[in-house]
Protein backbone atom coordinates (compact mmCIF):
# COMPACT_ATOMS: atom_id res chain seq x y z
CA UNK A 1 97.43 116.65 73.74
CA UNK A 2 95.71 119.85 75.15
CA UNK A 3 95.75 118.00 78.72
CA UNK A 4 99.51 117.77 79.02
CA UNK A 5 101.05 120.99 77.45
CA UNK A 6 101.59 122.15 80.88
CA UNK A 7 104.52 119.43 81.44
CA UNK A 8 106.26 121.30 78.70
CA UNK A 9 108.81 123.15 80.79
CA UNK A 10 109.68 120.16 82.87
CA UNK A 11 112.44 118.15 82.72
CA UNK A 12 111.54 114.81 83.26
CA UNK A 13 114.46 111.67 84.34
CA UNK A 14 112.15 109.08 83.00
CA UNK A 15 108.19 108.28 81.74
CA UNK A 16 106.94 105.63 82.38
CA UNK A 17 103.89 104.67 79.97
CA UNK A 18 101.30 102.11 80.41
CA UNK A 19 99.34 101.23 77.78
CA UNK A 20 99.30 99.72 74.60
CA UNK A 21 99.25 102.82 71.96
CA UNK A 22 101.22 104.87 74.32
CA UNK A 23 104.49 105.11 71.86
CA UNK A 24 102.34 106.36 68.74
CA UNK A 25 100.41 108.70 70.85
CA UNK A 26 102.57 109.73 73.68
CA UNK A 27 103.32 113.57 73.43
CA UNK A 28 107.15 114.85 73.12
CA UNK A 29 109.47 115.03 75.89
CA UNK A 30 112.73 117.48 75.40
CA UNK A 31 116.09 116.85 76.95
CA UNK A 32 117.36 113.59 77.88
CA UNK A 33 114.21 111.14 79.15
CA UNK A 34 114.46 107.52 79.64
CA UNK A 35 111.38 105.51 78.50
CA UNK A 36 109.62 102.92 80.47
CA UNK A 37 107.07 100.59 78.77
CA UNK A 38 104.79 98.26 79.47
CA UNK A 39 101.37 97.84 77.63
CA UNK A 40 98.65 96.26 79.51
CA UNK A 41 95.67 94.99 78.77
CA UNK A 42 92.97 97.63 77.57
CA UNK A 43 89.91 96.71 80.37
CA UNK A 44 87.08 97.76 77.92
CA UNK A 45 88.75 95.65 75.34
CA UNK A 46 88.61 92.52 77.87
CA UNK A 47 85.21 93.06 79.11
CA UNK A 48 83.88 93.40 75.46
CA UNK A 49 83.59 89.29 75.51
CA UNK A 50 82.04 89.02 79.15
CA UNK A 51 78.31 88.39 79.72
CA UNK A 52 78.37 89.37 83.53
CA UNK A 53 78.89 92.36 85.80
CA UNK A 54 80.99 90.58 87.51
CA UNK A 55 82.98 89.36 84.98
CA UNK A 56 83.61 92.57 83.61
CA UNK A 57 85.18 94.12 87.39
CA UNK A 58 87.26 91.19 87.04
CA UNK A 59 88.39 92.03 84.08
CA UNK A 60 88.76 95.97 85.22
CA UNK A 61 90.44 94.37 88.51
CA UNK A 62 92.81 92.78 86.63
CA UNK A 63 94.23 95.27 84.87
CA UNK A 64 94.35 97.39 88.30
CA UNK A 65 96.00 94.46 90.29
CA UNK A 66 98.99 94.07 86.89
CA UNK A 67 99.26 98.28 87.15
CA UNK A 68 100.16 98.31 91.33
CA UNK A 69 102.69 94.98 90.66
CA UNK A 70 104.70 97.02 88.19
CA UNK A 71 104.56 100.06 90.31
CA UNK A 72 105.83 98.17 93.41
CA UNK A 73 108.78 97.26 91.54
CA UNK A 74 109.70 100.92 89.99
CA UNK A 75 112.04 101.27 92.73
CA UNK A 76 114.06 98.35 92.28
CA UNK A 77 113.86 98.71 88.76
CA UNK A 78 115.09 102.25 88.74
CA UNK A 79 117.85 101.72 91.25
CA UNK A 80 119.67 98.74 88.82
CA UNK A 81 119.08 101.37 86.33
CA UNK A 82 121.82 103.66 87.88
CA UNK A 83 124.42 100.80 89.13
């Protein structure tokens, strides 16, 4: 919590969160926010069942390669917001 106190005195349009416990542990925003959710996977979660180096990037890359998909689209998404 200590790590984001400094946001405190801005006002924010929307957040956009990312992973999975984000809503029970995502700090307070005041004035009018708009949420944006999407929980992926949690990579050391995935790679917890993988025997290989490899297989655990893949697992990391994964993750990455869902995260820069859903940013691409932010625009778009945040433009139909306001039609």
């Amino acid at each position: 919590m200590l790590k984001v106190l400094f946001l405190c005195n801005i006002e924010f349009d929307y957040v956009v969160m990312v992973c999975d416990n984000a809503r029970q542990s995502c700090p307070i925003f005041r004035g009018k926010v708009g949420f944006v959710h999407v929980g992926f996977d949690d990579p050391p979660r995935l790679e917890a069942s993988v025997r290989t180096e490899e297989e655990r990037l893949a697992a990391y890359r994964q993750v990455r390669d869902e995260i820069k998909t859903f940013v691409e689209m932010l625009p778009d998404f945040f433009d139909s917001m306001q039609e």
